[in-house]
Protein backbone atom coordinates (compact mmCIF):
# COMPACT_ATOMS: atom_id res chain seq x y z
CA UNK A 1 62.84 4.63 -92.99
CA UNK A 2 63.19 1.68 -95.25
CA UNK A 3 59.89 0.10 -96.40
CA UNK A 4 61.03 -3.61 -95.21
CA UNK A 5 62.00 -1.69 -91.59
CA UNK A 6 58.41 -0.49 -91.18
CA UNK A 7 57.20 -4.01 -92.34
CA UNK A 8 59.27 -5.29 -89.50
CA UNK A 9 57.87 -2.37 -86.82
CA UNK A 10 54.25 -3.24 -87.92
CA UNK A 11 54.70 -7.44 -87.60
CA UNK A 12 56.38 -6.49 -84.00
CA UNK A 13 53.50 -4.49 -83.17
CA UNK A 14 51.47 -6.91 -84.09
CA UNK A 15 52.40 -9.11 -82.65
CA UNK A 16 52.40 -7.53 -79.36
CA UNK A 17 49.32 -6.65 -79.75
CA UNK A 18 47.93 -10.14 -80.08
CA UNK A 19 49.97 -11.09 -77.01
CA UNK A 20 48.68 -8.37 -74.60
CA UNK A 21 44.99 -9.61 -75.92
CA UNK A 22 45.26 -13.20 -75.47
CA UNK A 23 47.00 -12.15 -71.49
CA UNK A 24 43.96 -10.14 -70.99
CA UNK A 25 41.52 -12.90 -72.10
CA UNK A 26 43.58 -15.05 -69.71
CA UNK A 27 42.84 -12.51 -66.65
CA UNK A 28 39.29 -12.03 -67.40
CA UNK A 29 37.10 -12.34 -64.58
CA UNK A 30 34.91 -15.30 -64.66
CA UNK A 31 32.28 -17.30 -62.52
CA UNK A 32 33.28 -20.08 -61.23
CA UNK A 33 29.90 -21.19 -59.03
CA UNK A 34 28.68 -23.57 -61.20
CA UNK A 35 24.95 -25.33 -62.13
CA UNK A 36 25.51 -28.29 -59.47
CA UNK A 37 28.54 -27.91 -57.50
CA UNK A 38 28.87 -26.32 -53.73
CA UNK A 39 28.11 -22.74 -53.35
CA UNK A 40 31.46 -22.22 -51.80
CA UNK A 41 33.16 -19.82 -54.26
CA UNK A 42 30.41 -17.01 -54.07
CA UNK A 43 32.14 -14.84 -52.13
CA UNK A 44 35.21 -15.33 -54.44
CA UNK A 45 33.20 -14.40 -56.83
CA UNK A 46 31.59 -11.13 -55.84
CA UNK A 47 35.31 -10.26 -55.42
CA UNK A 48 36.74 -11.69 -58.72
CA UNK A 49 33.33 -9.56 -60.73
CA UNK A 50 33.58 -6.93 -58.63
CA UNK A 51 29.52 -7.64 -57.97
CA UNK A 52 27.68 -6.92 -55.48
CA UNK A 53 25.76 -10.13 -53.43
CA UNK A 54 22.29 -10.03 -51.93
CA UNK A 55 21.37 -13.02 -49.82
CA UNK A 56 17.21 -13.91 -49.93
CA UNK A 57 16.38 -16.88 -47.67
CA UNK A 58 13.62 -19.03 -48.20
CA UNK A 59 12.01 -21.60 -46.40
CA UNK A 60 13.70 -24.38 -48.46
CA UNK A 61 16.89 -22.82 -50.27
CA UNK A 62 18.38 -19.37 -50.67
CA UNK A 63 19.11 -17.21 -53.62
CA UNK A 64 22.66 -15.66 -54.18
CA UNK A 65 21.90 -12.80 -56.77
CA UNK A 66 24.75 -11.21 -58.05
CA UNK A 67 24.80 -7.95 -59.74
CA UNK A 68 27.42 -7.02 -62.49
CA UNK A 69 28.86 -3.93 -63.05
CA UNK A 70 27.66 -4.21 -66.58
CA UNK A 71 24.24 -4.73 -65.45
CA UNK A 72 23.69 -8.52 -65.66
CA UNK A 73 21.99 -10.22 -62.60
CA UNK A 74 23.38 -13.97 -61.69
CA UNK A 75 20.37 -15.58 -59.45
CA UNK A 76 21.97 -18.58 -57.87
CA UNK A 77 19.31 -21.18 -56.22
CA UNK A 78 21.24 -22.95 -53.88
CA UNK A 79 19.75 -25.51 -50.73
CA UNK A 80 21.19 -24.30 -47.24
CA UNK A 81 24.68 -25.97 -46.79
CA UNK A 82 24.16 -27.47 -50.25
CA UNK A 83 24.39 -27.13 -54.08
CA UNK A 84 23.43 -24.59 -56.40
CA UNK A 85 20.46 -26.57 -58.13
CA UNK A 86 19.46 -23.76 -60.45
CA UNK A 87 20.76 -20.55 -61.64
CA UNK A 88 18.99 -17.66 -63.59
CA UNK A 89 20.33 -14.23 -65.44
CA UNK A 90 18.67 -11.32 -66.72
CA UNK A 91 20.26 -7.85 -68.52
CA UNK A 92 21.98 -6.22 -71.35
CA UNK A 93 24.16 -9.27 -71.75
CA UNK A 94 24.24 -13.27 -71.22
CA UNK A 95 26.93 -13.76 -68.52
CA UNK A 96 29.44 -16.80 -69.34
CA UNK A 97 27.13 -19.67 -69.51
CA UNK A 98 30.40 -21.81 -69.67
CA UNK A 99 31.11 -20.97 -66.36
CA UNK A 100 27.93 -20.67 -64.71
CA UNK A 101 26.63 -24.13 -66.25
CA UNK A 102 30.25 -26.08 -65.86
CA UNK A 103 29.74 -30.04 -66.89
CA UNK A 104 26.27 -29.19 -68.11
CA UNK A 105 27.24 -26.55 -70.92
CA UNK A 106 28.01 -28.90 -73.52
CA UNK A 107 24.24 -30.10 -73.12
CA UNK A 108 23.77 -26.22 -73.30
CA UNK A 109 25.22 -25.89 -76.64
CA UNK A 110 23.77 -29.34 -77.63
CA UNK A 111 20.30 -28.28 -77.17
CA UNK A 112 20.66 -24.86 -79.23
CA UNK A 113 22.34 -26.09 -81.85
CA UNK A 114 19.22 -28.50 -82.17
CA UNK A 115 17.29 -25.64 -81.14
CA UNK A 116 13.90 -25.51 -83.49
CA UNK A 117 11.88 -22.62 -81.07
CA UNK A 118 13.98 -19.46 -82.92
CA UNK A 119 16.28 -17.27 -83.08
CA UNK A 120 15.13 -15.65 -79.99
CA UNK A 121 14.18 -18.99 -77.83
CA UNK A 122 15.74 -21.76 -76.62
CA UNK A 123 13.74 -23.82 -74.31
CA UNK A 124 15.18 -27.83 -73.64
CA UNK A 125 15.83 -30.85 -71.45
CA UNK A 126 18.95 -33.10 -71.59
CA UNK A 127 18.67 -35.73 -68.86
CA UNK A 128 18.39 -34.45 -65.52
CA UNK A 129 19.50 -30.43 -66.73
CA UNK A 130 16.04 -28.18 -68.11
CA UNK A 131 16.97 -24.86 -69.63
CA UNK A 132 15.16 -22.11 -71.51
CA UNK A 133 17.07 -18.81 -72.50
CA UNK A 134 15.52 -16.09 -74.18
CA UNK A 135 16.90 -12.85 -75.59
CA UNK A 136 17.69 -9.81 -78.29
CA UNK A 137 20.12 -6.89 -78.27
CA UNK A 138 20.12 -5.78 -74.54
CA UNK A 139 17.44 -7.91 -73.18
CA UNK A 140 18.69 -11.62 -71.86
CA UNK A 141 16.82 -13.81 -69.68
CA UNK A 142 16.73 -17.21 -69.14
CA UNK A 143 17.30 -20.40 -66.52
CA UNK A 144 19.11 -23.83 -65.75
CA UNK A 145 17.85 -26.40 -63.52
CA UNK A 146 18.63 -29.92 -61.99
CA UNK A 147 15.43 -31.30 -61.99
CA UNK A 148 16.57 -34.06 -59.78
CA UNK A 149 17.67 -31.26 -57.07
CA UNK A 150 15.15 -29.09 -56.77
CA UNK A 151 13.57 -29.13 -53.60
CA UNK A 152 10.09 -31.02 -52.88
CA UNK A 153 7.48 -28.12 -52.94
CA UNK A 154 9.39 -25.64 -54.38
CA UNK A 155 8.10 -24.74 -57.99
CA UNK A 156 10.03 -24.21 -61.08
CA UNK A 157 8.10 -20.85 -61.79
CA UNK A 158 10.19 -19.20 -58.76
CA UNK A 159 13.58 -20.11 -60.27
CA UNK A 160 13.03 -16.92 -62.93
C-alpha cells in the first residue's frame, strides 16, 4: 500500500473516531434536577443514571439521594410539592455541577476562579446561592444552597 493511501486510511479513521466521541458525549447521561427548579425530573433521572433513589422525609422537606453506579451520592433537599433548595454530593468523583447547579453554575465557577481558601477548598456566597466544595483524588464533598429557600428552622448543618 502506497504511503499517501495509508495517510488517507489514518485521516478517515480519524476522523471517525472523533465523530463516534463527540456522539457519545452527546448521549451521556446527565442530571437534569437542578439547584432551584421543581423536583419533577427525579425519577427521570434515576432512569437516565441508572441510580438508585432513596426517599428520607422530614418534618419540613425531603431528601432525594441518588446513588451512582460510579459511587457518587446526589442528596437533593427539596420542600414537599416544591423546589430543590439545596443539593449535596459526596464520592470518588464530583458529579456534573453544570447540571445539578443549572442558572447558578456560572456563580459556581465565578466563585472558584476567585477562590483564595486552596486548592482543596472552595467555600462562597454569590447573592442568594452559598456553596462550599471540598475534595482530592477520590474523596469529593461539598454543598449548594438558596439561602432564601431554605426552610424556617431547618439548619444549614443538615444539608451535608
Amino acid at each position: 500500500m502506497d504511503l499517501d493511501r495509508r495517510h488517507q486510511l489514518r485521516l478517515g479513521l480519524l476522523s471517525c473516531s472523533v465523530a463516534l466521541l463527540g456522539g457519545l458525549l452527546l448521549c451521556a447521561p446527565a442530571a437534569r434536577a437542578t439547584l432551584g427548579s421543581s423536583a419533577a425530573s427525579i425519577a427521570a433521572d434515576r432512569d437516565q443514571l441508572r441510580a438508585s433513589v432513596r426517599v428520607t422525609s422530614h418534618a419540613l422537606y425531603e431528601v432525594h439521594e441518588l446513588m451512582l453506579p460510579n459511587g457518587v451520592s446526589v442528596r437533593e433537599y427539596r420542600v414537599p410539592d416544591g423546589i430543590v433548595f439545596a443539593i449535596a454530593w459526596s464520592g470518588p468523583a464530583k458529579p456534573d455541577l453544570s447540571q445539578a447547579l443549572g442558572a447558578y453554575f456560572p456563580g459556581y465557577v465565578e466563585a472558584a476562579k476567585a477562590n483564595t481558601d486552596g486548592h482543596n477548598h472552595m467555600s462562597a456566597r454569590r447573592a442568594d446561592l452559598v456553596m462550599t466544595s471540598t475534595g482530592r483524588m477520590r474523596d469529593f464533598a461539598g454543598h449548594a444552597y438558596l439561602a432564601s429557600a431554605v426552610p424556617a428552622g431547618v439548619s444549614i448543618d443538615e444539608l451535608r
